[in-house]
PDB file of N, CA and C in Angstrom:
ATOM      1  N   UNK A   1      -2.207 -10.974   8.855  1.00  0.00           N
ATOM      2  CA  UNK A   1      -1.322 -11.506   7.841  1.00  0.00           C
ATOM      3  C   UNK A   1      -0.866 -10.424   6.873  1.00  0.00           C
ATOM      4  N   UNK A   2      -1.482  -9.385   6.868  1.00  0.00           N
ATOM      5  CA  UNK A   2      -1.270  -8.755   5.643  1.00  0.00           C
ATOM      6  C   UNK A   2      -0.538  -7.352   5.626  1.00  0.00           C
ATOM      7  N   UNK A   3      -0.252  -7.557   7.461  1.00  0.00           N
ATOM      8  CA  UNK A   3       0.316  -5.861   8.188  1.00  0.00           C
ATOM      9  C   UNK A   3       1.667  -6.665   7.836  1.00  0.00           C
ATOM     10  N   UNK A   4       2.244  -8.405   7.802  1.00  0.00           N
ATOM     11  CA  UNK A   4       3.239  -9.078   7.764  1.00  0.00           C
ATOM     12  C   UNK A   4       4.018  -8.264   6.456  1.00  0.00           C
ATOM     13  N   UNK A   5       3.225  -8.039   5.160  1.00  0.00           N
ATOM     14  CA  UNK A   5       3.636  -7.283   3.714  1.00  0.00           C
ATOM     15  C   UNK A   5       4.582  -6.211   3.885  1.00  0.00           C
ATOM     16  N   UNK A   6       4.990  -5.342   5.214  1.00  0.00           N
ATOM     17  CA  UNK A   6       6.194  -4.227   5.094  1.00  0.00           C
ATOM     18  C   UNK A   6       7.058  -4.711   5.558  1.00  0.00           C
ATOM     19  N   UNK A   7       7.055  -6.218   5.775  1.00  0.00           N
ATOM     20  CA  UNK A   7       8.343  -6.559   6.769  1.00  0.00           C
ATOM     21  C   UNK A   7       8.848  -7.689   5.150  1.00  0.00           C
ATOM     22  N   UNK A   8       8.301  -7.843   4.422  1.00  0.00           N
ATOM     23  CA  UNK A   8       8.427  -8.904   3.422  1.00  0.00           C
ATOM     24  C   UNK A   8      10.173  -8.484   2.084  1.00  0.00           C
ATOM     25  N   UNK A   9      10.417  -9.818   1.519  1.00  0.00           N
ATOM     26  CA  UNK A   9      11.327  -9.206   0.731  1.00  0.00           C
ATOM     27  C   UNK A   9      10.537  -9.376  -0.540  1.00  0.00           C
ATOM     28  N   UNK A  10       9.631  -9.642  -0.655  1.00  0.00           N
ATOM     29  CA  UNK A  10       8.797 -10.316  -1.929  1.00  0.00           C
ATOM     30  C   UNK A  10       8.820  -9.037  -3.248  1.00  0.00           C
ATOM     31  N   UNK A  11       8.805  -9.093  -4.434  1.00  0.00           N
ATOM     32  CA  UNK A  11       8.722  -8.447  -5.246  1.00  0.00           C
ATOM     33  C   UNK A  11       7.904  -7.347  -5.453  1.00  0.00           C
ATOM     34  N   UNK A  12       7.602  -6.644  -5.904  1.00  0.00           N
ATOM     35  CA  UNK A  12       6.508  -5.738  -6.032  1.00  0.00           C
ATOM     36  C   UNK A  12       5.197  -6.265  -6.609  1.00  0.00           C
ATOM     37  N   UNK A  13       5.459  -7.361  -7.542  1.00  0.00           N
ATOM     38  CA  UNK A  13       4.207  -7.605  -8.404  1.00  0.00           C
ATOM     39  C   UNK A  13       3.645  -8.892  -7.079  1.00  0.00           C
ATOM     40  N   UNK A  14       4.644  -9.432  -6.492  1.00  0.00           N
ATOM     41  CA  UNK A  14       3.982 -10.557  -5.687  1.00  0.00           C
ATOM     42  C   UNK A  14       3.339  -9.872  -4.023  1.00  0.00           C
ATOM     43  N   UNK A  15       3.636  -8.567  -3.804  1.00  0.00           N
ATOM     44  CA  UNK A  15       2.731  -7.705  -2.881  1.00  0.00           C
ATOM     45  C   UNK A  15       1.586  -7.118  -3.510  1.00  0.00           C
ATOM     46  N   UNK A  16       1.783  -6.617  -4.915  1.00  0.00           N
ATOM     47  CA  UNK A  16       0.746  -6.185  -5.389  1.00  0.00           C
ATOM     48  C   UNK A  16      -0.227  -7.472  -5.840  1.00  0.00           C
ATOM     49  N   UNK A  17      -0.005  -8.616  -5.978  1.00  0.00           N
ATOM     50  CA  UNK A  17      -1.008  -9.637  -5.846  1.00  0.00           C
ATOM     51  C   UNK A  17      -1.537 -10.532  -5.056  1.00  0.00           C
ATOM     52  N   UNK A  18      -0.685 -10.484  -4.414  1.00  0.00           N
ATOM     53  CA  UNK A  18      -1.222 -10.897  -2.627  1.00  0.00           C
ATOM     54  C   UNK A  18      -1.991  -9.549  -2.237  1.00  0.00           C
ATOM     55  N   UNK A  19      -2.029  -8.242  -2.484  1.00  0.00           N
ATOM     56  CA  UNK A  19      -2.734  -7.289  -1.731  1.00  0.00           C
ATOM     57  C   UNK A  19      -4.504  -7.498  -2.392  1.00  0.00           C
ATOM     58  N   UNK A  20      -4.263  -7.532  -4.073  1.00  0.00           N
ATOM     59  CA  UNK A  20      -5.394  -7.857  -4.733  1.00  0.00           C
ATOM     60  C   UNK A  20      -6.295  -9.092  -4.094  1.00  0.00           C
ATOM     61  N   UNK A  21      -5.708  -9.987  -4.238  1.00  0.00           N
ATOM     62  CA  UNK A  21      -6.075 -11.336  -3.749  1.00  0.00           C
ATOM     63  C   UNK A  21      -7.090 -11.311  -2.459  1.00  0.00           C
ATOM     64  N   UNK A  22      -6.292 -10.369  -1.499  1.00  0.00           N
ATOM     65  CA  UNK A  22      -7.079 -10.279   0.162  1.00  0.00           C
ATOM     66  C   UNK A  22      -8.285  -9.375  -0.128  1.00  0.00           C
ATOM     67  N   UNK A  23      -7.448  -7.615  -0.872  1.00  0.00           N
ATOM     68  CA  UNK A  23      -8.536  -7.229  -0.986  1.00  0.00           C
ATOM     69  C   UNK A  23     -10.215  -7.312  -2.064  1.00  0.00           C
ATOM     70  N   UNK A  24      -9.738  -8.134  -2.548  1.00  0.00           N
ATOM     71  CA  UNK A  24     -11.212  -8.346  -3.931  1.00  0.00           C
ATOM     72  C   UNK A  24     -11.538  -9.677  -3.652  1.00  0.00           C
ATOM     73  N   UNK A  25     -10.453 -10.483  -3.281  1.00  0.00           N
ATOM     74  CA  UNK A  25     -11.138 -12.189  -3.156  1.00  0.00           C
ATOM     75  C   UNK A  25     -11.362 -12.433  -2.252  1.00  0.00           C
ATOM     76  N   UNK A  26     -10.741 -12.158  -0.648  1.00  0.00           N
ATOM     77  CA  UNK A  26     -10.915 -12.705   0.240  1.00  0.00           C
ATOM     78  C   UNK A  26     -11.964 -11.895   0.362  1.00  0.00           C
ATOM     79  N   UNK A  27     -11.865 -10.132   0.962  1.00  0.00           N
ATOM     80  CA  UNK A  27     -12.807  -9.690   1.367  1.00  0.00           C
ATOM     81  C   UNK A  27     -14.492  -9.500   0.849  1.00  0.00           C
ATOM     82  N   UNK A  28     -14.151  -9.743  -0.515  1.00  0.00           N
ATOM     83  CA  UNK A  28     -15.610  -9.634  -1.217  1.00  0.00           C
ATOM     84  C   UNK A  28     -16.214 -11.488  -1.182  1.00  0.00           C
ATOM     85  N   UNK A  29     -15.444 -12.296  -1.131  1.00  0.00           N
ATOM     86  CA  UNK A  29     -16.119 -13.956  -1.283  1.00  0.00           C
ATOM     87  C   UNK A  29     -16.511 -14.331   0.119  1.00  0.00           C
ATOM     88  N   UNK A  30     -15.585 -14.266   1.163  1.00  0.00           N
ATOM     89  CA  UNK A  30     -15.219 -14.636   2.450  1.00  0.00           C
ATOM     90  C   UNK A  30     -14.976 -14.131   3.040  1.00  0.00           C
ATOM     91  N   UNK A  31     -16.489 -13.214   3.883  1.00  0.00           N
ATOM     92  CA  UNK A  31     -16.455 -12.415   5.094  1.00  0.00           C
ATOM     93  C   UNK A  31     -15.896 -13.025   6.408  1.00  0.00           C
ATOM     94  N   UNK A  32     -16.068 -14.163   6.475  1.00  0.00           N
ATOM     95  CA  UNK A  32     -16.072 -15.442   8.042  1.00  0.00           C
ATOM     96  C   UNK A  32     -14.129 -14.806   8.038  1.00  0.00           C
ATOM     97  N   UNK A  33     -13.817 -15.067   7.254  1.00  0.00           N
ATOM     98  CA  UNK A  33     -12.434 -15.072   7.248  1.00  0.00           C
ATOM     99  C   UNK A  33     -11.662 -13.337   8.067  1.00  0.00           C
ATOM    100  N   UNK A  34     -12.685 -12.603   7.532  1.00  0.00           N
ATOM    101  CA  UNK A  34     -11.950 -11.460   8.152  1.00  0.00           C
ATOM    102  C   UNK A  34     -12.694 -10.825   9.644  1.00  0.00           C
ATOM    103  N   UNK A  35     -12.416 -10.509  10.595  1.00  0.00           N
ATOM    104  CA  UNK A  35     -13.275  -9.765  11.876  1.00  0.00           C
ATOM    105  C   UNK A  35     -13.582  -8.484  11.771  1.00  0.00           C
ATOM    106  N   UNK A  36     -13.243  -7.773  10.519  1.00  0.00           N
ATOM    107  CA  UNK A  36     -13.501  -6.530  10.332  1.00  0.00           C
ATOM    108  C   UNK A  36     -12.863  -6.219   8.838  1.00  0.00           C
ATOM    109  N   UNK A  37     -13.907  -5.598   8.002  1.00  0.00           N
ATOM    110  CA  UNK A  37     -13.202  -5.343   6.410  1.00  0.00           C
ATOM    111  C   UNK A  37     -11.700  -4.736   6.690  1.00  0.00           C
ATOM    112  N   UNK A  38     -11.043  -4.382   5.774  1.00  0.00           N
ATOM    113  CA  UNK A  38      -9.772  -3.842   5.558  1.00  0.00           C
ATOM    114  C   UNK A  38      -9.770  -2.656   6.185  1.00  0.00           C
ATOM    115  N   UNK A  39      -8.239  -1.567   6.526  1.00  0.00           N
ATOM    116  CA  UNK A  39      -8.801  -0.702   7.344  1.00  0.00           C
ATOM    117  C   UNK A  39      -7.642   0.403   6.765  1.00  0.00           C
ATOM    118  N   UNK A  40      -7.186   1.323   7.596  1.00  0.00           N
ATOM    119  CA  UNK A  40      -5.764   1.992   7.067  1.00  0.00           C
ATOM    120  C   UNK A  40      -4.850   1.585   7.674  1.00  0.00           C
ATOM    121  N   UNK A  41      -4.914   0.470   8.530  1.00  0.00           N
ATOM    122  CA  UNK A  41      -3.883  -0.380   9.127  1.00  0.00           C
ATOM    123  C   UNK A  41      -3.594  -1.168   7.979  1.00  0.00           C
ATOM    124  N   UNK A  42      -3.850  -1.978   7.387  1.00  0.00           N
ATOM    125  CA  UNK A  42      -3.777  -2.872   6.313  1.00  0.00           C
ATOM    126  C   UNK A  42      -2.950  -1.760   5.165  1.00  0.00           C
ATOM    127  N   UNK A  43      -3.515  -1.056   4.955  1.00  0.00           N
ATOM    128  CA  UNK A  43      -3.095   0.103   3.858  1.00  0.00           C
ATOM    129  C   UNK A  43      -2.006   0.164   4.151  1.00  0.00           C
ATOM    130  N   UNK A  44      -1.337   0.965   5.128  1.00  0.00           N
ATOM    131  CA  UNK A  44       0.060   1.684   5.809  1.00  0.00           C
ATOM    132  C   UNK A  44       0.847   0.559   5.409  1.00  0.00           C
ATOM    133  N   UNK A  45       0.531  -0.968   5.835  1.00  0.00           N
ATOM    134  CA  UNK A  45       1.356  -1.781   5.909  1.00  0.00           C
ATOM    135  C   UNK A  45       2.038  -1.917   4.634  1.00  0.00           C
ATOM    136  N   UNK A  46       0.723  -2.015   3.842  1.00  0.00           N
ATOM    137  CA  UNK A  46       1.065  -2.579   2.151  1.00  0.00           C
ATOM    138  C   UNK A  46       2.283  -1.357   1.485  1.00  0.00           C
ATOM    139  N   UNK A  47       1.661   0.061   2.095  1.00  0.00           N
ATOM    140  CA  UNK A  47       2.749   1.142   1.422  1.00  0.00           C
ATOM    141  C   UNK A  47       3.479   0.949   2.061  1.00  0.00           C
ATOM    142  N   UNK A  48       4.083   0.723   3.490  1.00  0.00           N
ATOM    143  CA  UNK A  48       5.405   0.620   3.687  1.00  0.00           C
ATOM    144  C   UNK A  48       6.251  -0.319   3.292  1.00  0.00           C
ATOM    145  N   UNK A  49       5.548  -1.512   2.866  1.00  0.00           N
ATOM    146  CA  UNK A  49       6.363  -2.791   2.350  1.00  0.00           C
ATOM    147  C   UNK A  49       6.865  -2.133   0.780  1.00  0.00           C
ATOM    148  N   UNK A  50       5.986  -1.148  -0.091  1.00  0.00           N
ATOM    149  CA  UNK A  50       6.383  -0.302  -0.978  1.00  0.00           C
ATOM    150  C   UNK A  50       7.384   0.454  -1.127  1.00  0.00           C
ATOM    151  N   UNK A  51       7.295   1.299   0.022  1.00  0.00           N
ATOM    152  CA  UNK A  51       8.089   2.353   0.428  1.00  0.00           C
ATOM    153  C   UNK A  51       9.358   1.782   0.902  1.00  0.00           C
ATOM    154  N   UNK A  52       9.412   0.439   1.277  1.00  0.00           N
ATOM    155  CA  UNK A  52      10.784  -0.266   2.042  1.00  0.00           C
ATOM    156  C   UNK A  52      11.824  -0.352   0.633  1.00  0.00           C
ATOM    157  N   UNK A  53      11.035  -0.697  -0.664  1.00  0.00           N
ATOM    158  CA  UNK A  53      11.356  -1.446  -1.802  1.00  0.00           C
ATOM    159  C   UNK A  53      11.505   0.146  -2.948  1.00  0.00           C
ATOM    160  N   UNK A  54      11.323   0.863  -2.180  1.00  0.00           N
ATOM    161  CA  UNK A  54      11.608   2.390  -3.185  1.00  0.00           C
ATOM    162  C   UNK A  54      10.439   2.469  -4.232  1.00  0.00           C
ATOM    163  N   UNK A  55       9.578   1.795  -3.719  1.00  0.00           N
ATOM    164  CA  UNK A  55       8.646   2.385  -5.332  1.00  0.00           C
ATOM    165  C   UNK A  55       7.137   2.989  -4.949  1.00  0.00           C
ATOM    166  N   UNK A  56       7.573   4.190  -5.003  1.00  0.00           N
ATOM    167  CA  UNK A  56       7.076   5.350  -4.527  1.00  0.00           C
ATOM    168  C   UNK A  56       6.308   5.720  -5.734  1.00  0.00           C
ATOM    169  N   UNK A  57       6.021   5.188  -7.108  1.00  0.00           N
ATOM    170  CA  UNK A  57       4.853   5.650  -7.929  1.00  0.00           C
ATOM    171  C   UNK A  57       3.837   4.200  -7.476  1.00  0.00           C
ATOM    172  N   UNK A  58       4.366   3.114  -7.443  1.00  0.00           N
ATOM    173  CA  UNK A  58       3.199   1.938  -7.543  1.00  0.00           C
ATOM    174  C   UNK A  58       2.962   2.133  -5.580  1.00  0.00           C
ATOM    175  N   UNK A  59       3.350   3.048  -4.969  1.00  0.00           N
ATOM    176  CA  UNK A  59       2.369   3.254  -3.478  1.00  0.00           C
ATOM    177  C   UNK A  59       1.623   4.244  -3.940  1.00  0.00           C
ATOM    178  N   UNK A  60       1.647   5.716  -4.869  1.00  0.00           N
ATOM    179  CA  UNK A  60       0.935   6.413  -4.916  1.00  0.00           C
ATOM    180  C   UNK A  60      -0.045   5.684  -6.109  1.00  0.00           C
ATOM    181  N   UNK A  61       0.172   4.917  -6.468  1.00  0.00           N
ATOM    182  CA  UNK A  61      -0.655   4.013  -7.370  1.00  0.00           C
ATOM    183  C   UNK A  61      -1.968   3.536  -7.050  1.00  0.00           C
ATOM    184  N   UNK A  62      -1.032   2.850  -5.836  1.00  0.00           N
ATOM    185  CA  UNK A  62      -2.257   2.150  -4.884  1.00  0.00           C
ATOM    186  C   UNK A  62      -3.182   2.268  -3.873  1.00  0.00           C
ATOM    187  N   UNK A  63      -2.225   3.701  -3.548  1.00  0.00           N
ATOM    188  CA  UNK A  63      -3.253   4.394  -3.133  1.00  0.00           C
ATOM    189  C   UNK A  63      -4.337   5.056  -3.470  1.00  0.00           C
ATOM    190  N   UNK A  64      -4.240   5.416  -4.887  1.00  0.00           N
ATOM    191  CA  UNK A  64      -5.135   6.306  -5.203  1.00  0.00           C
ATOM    192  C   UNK A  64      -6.327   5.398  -5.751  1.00  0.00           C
ATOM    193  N   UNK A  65      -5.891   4.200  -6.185  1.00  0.00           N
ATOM    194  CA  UNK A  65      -6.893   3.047  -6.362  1.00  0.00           C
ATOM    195  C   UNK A  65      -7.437   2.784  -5.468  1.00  0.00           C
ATOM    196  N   UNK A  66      -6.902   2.764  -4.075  1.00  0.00           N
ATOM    197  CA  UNK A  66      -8.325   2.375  -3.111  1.00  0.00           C
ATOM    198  C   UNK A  66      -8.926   3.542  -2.290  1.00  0.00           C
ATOM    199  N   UNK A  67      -8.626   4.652  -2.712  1.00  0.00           N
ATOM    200  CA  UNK A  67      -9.137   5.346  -1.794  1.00  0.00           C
ATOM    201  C   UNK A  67     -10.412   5.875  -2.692  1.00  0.00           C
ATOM    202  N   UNK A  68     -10.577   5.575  -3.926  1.00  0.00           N
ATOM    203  CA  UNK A  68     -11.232   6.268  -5.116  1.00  0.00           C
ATOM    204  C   UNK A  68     -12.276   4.657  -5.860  1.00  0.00           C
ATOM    205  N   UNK A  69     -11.968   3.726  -5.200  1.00  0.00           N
ATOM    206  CA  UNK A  69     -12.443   2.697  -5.822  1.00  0.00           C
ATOM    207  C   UNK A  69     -13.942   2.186  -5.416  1.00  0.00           C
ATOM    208  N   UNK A  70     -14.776   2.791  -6.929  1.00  0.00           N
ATOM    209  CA  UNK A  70     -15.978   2.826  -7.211  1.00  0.00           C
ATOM    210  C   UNK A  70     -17.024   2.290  -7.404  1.00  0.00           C
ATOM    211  N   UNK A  71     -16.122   1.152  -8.547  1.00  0.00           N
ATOM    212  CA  UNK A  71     -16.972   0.236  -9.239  1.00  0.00           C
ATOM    213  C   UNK A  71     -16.611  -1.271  -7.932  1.00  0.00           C
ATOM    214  N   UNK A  72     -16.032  -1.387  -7.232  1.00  0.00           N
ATOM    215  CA  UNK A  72     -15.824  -2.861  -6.664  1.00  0.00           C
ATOM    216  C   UNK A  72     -16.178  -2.131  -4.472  1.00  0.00           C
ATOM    217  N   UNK A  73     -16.736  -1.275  -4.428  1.00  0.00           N
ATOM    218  CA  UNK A  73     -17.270  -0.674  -2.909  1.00  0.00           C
ATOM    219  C   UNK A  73     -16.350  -0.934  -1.774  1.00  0.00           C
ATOM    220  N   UNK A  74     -14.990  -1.160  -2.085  1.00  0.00           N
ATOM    221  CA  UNK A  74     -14.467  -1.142  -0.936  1.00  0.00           C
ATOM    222  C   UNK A  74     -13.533   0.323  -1.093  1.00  0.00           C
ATOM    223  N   UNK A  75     -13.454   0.678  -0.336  1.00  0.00           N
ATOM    224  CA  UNK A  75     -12.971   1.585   0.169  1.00  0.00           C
ATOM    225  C   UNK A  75     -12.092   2.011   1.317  1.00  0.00           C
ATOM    226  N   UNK A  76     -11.083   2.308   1.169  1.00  0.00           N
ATOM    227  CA  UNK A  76     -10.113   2.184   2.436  1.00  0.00           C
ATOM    228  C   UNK A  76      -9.847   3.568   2.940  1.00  0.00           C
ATOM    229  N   UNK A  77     -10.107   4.650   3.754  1.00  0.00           N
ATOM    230  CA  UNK A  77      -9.721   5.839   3.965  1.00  0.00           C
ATOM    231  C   UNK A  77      -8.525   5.753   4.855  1.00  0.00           C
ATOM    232  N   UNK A  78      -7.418   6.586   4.298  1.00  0.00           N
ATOM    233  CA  UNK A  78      -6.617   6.866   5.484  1.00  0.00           C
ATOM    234  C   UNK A  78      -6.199   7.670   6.213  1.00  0.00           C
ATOM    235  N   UNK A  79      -5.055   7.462   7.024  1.00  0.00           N
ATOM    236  CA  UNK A  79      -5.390   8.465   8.180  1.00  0.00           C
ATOM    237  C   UNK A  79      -3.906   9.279   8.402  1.00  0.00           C
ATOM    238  N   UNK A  80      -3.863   9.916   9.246  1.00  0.00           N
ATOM    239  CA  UNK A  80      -2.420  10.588   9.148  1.00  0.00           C
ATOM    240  C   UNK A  80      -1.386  10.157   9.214  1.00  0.00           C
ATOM    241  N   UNK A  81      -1.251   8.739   9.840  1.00  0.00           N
ATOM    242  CA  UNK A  81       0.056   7.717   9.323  1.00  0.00           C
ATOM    243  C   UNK A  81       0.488   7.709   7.856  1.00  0.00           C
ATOM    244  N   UNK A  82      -0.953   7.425   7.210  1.00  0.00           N
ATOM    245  CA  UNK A  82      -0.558   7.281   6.171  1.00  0.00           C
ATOM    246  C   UNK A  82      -0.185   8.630   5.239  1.00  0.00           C
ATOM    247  N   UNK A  83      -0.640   9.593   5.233  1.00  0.00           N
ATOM    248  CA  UNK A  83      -0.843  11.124   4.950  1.00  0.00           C
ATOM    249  C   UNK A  83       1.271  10.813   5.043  1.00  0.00           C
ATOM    250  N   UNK A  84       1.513  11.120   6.400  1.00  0.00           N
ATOM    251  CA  UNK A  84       2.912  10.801   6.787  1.00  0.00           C
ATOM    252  C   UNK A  84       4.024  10.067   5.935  1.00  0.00           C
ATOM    253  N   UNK A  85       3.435   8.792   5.717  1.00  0.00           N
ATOM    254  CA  UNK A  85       3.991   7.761   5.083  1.00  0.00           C
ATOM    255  C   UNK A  85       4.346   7.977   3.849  1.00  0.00           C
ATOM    256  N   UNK A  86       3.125   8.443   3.086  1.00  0.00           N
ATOM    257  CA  UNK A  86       3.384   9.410   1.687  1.00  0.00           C
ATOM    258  C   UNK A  86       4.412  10.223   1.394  1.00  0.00           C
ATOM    259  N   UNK A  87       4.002  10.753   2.471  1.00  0.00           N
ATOM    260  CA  UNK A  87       5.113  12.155   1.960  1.00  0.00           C
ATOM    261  C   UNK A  87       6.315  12.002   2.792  1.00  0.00           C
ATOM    262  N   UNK A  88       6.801  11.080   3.693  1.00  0.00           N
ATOM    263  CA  UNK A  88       7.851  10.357   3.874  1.00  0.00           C
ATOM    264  C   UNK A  88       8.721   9.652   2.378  1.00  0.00           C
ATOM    265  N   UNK A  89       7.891   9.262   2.080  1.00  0.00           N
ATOM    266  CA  UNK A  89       8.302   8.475   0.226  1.00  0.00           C
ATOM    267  C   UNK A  89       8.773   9.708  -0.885  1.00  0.00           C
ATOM    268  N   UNK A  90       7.664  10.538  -1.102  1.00  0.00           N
ATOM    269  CA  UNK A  90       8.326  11.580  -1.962  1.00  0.00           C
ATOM    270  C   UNK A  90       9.579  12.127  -1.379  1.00  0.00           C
ATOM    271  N   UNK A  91       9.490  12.855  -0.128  1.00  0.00           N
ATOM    272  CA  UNK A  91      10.776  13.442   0.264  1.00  0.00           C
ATOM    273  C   UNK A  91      11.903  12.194  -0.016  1.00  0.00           C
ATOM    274  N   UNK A  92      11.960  11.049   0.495  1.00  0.00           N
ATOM    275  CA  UNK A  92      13.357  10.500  -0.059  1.00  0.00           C
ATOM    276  C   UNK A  92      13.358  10.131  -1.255  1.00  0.00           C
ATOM    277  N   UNK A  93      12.473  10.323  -2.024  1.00  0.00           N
ATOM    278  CA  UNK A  93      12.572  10.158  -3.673  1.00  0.00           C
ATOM    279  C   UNK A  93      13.056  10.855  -4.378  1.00  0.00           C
ATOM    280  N   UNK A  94      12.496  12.560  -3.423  1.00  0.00           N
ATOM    281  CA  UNK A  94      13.293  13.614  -3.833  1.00  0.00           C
ATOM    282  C   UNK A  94      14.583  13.573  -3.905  1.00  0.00           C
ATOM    283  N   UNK A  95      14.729  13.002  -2.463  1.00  0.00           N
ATOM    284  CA  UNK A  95      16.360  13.400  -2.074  1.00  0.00           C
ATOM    285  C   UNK A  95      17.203  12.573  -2.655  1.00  0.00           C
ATOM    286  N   UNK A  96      16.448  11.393  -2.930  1.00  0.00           N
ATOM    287  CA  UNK A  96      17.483  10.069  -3.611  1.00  0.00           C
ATOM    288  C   UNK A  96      17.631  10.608  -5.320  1.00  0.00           C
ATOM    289  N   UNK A  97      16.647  11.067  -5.849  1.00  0.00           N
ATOM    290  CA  UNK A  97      16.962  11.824  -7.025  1.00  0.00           C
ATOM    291  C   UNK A  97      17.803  12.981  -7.511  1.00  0.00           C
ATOM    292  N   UNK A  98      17.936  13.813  -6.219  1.00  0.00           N
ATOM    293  CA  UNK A  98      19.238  15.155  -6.131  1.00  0.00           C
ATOM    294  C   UNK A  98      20.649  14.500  -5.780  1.00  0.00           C
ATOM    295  N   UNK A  99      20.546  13.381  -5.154  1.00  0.00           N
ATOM    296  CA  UNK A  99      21.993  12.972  -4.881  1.00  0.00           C
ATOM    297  C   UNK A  99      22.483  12.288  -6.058  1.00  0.00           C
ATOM    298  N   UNK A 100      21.657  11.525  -7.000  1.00  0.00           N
ATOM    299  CA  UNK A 100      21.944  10.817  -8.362  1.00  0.00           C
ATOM    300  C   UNK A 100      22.091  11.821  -9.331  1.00  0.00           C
ATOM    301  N   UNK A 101      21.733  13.314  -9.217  1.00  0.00           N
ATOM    302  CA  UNK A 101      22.294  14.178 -10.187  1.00  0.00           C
ATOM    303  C   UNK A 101      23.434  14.931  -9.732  1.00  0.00           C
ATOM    304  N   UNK A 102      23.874  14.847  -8.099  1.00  0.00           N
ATOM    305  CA  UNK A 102      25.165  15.642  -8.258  1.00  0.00           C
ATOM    306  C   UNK A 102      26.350  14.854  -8.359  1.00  0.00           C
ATOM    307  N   UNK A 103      26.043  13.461  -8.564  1.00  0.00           N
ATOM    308  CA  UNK A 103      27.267  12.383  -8.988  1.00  0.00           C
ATOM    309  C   UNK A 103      27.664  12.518 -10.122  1.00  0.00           C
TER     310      UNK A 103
END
């Protein structure tokens, strides 16, 4: 359900609370529900539904929140998709920012 989030038109705050929701409520209350904790499949998805929507600080946002997240033990590492995906986002942020200054 939650790889469904890069294909979505939903807002930013309503991905970023559906992402909260799965990852702190579902996965920490209701293990039965998932066949395996969260993964960097889940991740990729959530930043590309980000990255679809141009907001390339709240993916590096969110990323850096779960890859660093201490106090609540989940932890999501990712992998070179995502490494990719990243810096797929800056470069057209870049580029979308040089074309808005030579207008």
């Amino acid at each position: 359900a939650i790889s469904s989030l890069s294909k979505t038109k939903a807002s930013t705050s309503k991905l970023k609370a559906l992402w909260n929701f799965f990852i702190y409520d579902v996965t920490k209350q209701n293990h039965a529900v998932l066949v395996q904790p969260p993964s960097a499949y889940e991740l990729n998805s959530m930043l590309s539904g980000l990255a679809r929507q141009g907001k390339v600080k709240a993916a590096l946002k969110l990323y850096r929140e779960i890859i660093y997240d201490d106090c609540e033990s989940i932890r999501i590492e990712g992998d070179p998709y995502t490494a990719s995906l990243l810096f797929s986002m800056l470069r057209e942020s870049i580029h979308a920012g040089a074309a808005s200054e030579s207008v």
